[in-house]
Protein backbone atom coordinates (compact mmCIF):
# COMPACT_ATOMS: atom_id res chain seq x y z
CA UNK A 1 -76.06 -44.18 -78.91
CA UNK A 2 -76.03 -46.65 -81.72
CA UNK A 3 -78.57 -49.00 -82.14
CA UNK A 4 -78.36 -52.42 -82.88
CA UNK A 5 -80.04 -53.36 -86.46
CA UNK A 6 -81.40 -56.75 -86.50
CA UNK A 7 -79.73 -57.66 -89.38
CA UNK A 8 -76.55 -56.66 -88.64
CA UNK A 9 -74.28 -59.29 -87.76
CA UNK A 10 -72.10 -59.03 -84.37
CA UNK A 11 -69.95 -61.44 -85.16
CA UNK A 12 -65.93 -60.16 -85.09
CA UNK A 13 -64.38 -59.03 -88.39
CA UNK A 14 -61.19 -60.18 -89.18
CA UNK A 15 -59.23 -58.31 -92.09
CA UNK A 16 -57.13 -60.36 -94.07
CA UNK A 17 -54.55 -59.74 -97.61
CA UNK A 18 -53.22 -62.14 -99.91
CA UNK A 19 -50.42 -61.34 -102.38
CA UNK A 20 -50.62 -63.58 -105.51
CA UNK A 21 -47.79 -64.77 -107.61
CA UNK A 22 -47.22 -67.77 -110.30
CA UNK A 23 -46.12 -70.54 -107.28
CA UNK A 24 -46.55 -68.42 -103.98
CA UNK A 25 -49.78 -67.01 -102.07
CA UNK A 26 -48.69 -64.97 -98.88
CA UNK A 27 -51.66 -65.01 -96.60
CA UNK A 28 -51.18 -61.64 -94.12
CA UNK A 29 -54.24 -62.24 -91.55
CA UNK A 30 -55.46 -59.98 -88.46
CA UNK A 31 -57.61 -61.26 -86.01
CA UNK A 32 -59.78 -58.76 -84.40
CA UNK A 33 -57.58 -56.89 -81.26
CA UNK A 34 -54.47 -58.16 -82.86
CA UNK A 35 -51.72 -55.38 -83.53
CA UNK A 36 -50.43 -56.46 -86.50
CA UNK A 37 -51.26 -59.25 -89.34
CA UNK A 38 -49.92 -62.57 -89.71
CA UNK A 39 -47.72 -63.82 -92.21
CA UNK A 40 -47.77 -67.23 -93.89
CA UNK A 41 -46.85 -68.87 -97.28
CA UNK A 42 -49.14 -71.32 -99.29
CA UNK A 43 -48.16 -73.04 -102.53
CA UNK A 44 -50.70 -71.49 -105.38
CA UNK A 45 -52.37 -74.47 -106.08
CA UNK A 46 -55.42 -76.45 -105.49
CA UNK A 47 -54.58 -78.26 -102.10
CA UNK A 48 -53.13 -74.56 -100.72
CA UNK A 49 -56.12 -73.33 -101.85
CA UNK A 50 -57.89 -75.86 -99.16
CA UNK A 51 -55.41 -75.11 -96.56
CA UNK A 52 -55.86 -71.36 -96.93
CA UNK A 53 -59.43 -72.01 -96.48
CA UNK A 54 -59.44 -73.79 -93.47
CA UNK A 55 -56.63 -71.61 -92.20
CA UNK A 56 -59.12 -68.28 -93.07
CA UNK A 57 -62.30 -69.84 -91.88
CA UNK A 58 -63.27 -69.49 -87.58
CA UNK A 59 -66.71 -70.74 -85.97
CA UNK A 60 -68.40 -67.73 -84.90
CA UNK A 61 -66.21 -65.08 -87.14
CA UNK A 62 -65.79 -63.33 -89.84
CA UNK A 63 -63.30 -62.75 -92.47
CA UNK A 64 -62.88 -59.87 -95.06
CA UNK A 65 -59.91 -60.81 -97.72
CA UNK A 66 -58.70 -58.85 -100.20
CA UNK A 67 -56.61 -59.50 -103.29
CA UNK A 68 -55.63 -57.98 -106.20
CA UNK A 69 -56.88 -58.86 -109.88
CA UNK A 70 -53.90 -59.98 -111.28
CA UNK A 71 -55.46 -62.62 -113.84
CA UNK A 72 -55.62 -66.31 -113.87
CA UNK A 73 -52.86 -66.59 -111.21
CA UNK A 74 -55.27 -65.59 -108.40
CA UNK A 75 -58.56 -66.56 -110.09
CA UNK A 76 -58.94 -70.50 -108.83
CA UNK A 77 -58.15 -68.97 -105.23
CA UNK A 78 -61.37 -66.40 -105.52
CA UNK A 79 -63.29 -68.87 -106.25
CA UNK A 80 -62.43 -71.23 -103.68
CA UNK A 81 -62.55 -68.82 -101.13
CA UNK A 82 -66.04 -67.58 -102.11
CA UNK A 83 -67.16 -70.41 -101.01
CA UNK A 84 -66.35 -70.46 -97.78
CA UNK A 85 -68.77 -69.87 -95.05
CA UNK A 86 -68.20 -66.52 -92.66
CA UNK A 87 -65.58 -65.21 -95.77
CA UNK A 88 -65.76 -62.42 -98.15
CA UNK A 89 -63.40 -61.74 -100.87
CA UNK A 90 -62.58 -58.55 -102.68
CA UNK A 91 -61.02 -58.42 -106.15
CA UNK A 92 -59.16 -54.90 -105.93
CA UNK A 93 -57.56 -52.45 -108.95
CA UNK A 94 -54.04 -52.55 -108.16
CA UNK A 95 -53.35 -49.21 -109.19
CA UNK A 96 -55.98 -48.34 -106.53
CA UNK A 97 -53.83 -50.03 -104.31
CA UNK A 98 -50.29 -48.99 -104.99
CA UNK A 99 -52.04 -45.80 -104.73
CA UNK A 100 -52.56 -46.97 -100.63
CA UNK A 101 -49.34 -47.83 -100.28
CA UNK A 102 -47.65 -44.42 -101.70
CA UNK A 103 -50.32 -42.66 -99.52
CA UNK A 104 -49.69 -44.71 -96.15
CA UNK A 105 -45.98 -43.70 -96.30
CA UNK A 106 -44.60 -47.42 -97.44
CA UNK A 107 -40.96 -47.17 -98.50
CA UNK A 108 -40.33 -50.58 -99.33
CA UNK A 109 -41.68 -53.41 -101.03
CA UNK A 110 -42.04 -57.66 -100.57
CA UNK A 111 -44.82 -60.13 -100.58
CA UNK A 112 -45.35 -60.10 -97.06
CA UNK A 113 -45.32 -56.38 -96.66
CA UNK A 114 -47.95 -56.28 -100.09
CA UNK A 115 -50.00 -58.44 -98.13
CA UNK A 116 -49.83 -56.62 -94.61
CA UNK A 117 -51.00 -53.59 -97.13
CA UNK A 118 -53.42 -55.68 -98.20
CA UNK A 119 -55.07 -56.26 -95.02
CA UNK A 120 -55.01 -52.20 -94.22
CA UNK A 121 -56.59 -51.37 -97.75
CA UNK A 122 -59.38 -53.94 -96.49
CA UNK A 123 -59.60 -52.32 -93.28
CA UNK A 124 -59.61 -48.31 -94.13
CA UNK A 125 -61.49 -48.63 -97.62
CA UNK A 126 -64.82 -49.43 -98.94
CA UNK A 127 -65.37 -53.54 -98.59
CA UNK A 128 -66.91 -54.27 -102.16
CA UNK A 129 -67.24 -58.41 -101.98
CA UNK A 130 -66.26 -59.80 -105.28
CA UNK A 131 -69.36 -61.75 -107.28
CA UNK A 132 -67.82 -64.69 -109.24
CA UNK A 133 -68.81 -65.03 -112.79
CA UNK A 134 -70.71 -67.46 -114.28
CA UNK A 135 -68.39 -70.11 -115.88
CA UNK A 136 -69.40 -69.39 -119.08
CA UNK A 137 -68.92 -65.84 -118.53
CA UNK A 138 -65.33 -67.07 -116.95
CA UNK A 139 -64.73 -69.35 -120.39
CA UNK A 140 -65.69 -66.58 -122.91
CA UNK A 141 -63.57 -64.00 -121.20
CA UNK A 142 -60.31 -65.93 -121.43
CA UNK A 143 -60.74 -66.53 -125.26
CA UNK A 144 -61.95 -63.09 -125.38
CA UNK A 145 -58.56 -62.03 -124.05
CA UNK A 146 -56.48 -64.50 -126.38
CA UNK A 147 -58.18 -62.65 -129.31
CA UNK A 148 -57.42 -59.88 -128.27
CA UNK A 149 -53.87 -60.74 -128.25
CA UNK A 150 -53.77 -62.67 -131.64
CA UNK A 151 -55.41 -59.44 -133.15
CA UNK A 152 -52.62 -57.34 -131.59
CA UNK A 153 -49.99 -59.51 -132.94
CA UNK A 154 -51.88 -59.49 -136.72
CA UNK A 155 -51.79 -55.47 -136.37
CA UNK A 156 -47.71 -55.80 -135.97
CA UNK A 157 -47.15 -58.51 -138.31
CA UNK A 158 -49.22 -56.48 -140.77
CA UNK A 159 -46.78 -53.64 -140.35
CA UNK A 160 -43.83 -55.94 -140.53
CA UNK A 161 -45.67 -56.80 -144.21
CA UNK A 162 -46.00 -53.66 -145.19
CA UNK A 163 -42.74 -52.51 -144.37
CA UNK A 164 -41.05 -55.29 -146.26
CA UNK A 165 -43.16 -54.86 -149.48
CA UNK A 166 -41.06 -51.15 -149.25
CA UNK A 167 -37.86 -52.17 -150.34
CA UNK A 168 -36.79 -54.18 -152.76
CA UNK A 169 -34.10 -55.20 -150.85
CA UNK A 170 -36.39 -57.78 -148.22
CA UNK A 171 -35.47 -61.42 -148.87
CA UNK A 172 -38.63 -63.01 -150.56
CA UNK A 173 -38.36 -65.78 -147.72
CA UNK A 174 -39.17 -62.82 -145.17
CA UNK A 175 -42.16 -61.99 -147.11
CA UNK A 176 -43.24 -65.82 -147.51
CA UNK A 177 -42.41 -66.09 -143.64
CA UNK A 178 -44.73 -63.13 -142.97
CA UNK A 179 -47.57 -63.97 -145.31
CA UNK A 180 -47.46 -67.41 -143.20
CA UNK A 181 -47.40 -65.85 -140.09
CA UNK A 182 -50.37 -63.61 -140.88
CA UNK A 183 -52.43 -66.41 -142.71
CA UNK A 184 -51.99 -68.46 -139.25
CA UNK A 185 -52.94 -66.10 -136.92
CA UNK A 186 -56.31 -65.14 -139.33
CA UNK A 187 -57.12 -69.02 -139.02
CA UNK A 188 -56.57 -68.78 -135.14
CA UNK A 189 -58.33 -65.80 -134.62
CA UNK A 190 -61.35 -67.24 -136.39
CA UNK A 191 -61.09 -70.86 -134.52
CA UNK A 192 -61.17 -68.80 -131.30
CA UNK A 193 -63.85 -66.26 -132.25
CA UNK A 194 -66.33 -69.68 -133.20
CA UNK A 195 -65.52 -70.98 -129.87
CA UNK A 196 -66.44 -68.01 -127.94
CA UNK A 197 -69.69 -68.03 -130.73
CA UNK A 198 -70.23 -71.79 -129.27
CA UNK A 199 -69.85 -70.67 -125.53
CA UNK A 200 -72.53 -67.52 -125.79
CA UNK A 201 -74.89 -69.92 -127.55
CA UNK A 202 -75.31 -72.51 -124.89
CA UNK A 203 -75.96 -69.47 -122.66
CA UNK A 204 -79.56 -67.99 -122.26
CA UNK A 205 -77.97 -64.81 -121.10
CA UNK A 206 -75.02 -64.60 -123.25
CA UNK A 207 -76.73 -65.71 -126.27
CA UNK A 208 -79.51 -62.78 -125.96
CA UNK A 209 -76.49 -59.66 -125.08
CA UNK A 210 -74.98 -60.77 -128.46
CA UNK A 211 -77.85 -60.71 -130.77
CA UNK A 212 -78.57 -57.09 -129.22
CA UNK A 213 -75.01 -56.14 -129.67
CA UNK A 214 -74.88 -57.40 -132.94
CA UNK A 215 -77.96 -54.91 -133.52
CA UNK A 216 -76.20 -52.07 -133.38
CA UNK A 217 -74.64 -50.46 -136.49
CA UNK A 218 -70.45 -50.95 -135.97
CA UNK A 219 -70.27 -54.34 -133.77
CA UNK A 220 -68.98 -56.65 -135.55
CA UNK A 221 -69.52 -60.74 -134.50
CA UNK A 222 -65.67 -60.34 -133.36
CA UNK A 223 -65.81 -56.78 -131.49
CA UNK A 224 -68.97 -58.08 -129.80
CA UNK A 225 -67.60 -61.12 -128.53
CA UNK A 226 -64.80 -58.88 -126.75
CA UNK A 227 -67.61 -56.26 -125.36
CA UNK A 228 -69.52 -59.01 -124.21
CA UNK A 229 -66.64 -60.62 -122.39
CA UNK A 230 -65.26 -57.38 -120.48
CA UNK A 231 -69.07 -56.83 -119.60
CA UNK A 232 -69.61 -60.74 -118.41
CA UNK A 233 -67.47 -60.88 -115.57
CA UNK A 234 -68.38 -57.51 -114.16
CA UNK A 235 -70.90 -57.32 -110.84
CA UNK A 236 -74.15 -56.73 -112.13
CA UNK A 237 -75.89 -54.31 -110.31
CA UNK A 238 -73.66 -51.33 -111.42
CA UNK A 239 -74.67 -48.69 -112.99
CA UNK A 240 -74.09 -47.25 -115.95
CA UNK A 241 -72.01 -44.54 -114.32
CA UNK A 242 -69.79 -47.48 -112.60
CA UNK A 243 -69.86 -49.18 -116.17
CA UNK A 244 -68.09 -45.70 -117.66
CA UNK A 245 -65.53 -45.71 -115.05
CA UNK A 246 -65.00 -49.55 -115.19
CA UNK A 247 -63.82 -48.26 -118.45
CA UNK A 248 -61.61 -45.46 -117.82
CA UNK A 249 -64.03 -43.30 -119.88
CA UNK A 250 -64.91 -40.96 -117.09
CA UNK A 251 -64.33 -37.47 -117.61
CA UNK A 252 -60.64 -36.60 -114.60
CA UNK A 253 -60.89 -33.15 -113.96
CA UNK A 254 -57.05 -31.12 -113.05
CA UNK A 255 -58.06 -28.37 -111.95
CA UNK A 256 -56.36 -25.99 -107.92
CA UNK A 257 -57.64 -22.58 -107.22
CA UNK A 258 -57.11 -19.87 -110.07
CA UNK A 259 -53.99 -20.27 -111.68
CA UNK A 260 -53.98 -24.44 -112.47
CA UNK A 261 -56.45 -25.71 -115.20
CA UNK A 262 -55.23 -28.04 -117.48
CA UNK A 263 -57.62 -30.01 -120.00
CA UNK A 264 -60.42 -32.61 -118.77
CA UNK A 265 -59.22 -35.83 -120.02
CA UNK A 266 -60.48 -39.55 -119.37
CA UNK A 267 -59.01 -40.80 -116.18
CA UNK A 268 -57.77 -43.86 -118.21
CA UNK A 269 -58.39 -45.51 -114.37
CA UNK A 270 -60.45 -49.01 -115.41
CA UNK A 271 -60.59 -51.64 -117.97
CA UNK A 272 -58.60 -50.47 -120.64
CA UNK A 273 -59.75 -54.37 -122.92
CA UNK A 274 -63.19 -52.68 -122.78
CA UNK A 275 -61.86 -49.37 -124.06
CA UNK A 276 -60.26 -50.98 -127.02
CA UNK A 277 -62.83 -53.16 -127.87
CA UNK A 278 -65.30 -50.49 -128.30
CA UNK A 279 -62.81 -48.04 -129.86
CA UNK A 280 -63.58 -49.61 -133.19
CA UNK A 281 -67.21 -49.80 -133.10
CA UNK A 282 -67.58 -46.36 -132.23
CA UNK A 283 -65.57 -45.38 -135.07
CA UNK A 284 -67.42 -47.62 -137.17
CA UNK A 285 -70.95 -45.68 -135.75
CA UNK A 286 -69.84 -41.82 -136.49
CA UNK A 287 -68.60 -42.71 -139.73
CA UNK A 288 -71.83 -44.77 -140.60
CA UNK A 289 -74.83 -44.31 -138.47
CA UNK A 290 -76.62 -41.59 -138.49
CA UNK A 291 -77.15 -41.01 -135.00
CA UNK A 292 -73.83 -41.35 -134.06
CA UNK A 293 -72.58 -39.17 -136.45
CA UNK A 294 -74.70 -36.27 -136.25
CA UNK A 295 -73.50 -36.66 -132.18
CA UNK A 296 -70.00 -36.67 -133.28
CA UNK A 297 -70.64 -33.56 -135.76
CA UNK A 298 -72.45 -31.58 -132.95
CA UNK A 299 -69.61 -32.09 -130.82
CA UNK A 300 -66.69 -31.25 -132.95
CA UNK A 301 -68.59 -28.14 -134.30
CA UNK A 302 -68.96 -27.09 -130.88
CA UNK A 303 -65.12 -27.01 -130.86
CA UNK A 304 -63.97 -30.58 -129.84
CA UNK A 305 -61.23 -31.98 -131.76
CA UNK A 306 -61.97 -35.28 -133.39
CA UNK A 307 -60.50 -37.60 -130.66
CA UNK A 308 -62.28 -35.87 -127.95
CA UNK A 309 -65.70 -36.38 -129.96
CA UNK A 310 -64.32 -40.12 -131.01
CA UNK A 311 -64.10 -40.87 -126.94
CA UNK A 312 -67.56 -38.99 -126.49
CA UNK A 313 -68.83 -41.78 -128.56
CA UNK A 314 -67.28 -44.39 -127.13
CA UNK A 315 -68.53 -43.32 -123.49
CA UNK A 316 -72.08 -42.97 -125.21
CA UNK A 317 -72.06 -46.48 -127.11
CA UNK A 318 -71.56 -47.49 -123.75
CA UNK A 319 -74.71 -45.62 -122.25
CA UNK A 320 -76.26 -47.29 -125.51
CA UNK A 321 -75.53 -50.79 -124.85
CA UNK A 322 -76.39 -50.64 -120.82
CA UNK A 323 -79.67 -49.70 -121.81
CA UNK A 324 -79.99 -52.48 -124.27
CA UNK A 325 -78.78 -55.09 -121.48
CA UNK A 326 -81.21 -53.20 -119.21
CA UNK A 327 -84.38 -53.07 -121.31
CA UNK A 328 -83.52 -56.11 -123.62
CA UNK A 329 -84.70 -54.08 -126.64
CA UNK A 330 -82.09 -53.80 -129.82
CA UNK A 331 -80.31 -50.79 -130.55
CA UNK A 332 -82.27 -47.60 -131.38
CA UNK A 333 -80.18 -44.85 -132.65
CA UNK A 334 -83.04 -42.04 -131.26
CA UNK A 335 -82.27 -43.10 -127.57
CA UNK A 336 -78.49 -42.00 -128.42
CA UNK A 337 -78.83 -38.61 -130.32
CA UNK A 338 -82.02 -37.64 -131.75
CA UNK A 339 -82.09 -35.93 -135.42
CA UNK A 340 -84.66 -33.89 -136.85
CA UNK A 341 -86.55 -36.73 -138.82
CA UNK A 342 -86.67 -38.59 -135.41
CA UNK A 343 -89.09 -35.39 -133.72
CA UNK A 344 -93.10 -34.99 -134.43
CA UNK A 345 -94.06 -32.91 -137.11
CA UNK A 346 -95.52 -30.31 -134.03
CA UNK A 347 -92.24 -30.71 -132.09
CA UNK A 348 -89.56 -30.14 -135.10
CA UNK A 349 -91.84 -27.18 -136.13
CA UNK A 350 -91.60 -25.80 -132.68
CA UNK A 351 -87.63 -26.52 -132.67
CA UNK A 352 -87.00 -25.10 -135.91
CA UNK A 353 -88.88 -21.45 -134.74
CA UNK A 354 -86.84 -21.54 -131.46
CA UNK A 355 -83.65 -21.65 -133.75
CA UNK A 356 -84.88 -19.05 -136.32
């Protein structure tokens, strides 16, 4: 028979979905020994926030909500209802959960049946409350992401440039227009980038992750304002095995009995902001740093093609800058691959007779 634990709470569970959009929040809610969930609308603003809350909330119950990240549009909401007393609120992938719905036979699709699956995907799977980020954490990782953006629009309004300096046949007002364009999104991206610089310094916490970012050979003030953001406003008791697949940069093995085995790739299932901000770095590290490259050599020598070693070092820049974060020492190139100079004079003797 199961025991009681003393800390565990008796109070009923109630599961409850909400499916986010621009003006709309449907609110699907099951009270415990109900059949079926609840349906109602709420405007997405600040007073439907309230109402939702007091609609949620119950003396002497519990309520387990779950929503899916969808950006700003749902943000204000988690944070109200994180407040609330008796209520827990999980942020969920939504691939994870379209994933649900495929597997729980759902043929058709509307808010209010999103938010009835909503309410089952809090039931059946793992509860994992959502922590809120600090809100500096919260300000730096919205101008985080609108850098991101300006420096994908200067990548294609580079190519535009280039392609127009081609021919001789481009009007010299399209290259004028496109010097313009390029020269104003350079001077954003730079107002931005001292913003964010402003934001990490008038945080103890923030302000110490950059300087040990910036201590590592490749991170750049701009590529470590984007790591920093993507790592901000994730839980922070993870591991560094739940950082990698917050990334997508876990190894997805395809593999069925004898005759299917087709090559390990990333699973490409997390943040993919974090992927490309450290995509640069990286390649910055094995072309530069010693460490990194000698990892990156062993790897393609060992018959890896170059992208395969390029993600290698990505996943291990990761596993570099966790244990920075962790141990709040810079970055030491031994602790990532260590080289022959790095070893005891005892200890490289010893290694170099093993190899003979």
């Amino acid at each position: 028979m199961h025991k009681l634990n003393v800390n565990e709470s008796t109070e009923p569970i109630d599961g409850c979905g909400i499916e986010v959009s621009a003006e709309e929040l449907v609110v699907g809610l099951r009270r415990q020994g109900e059949a079926g969930p609840t349906c109602r609308t709420f405007p997405n603003s600040a007073p439907g926030h309230q109402q939702i809350g007091r609609y949620l909330a119950r003396p002497g119950r519990r309520v387990r909500a779950c929503m899916e990240s969808t950006g700003v549009y749902g943000l204000d909401l988690a944070l109200r209802l994180a407040k609330v007393p008796g209520l827990e609120v999980m942020v969920a992938n939504p691939r994870a959960v379209r994933h649900f719905a495929v597997a729980d036979m759902r043929r058709s699709k509307n808010d209010r049946l999103d938010a009835a699956v909503l309410v089952e995907f809090a039931a059946r799977m793992r509860f994992r409350p959502w922590q809120p980020p600090s809100p500096a954490a919260m300000q730096l990782h919205a101008l985080a992401r609108r850098l991101a953006a300006l420096t994908a629009m200067r990548t294609a309004e580079k190519n535009r440039w280039h392609a127009a300096q081609v021919s001789e046949t481009t009007p010299l007002a399209l290259r004028r227009d496109l010097e313009r364009s390029l020269r104003s999104l350079r001077r954003a991206s730079d107002r931005l980038t001292r913003e964010a610089v402003k934001v990490i310094e008038q945080d103890d916490g923030l302000r110490l992750r950059f300087q040990l970012l910036l201590s590592a050979h490749g991170i750049a003030p701009t590529s470590a304002v984007q790591i920093l953001a993507e790592l901000a406003v994730i839980s922070p008791d993870l591991t560094v095995r739940q950082w990698v697949a917050h990334a997508g940069l876990d190894p997805r093995e395809y593999s069925s009995g004898t005759s299917v085995h087709k090559k390990t790739r990333i699973s490409k299932v997390g943040n993919r902001q974090l992927r490309r901000a450290l995509y640069m770095p990286a390649l910055v590290a094995v072309r530069r740093q010693p460490h990194f490259r000698a990892f990156y050599q062993h790897l393609v020598a060992r018959g890896k093609t170059k992208m395969q070693a390029l993600v290698a070092s990505m996943r291990k820049l990761l596993h570099a800058i966790y244990g920075m974060f962790k141990h709040q020492q810079p970055f030491d190139g031994s602790k990532v691959y260590r080289l022959a100079t790095d070893l005891p004079p005892a200890e490289f003797a010893f290694s170099t007779r093993e190899a003979a």
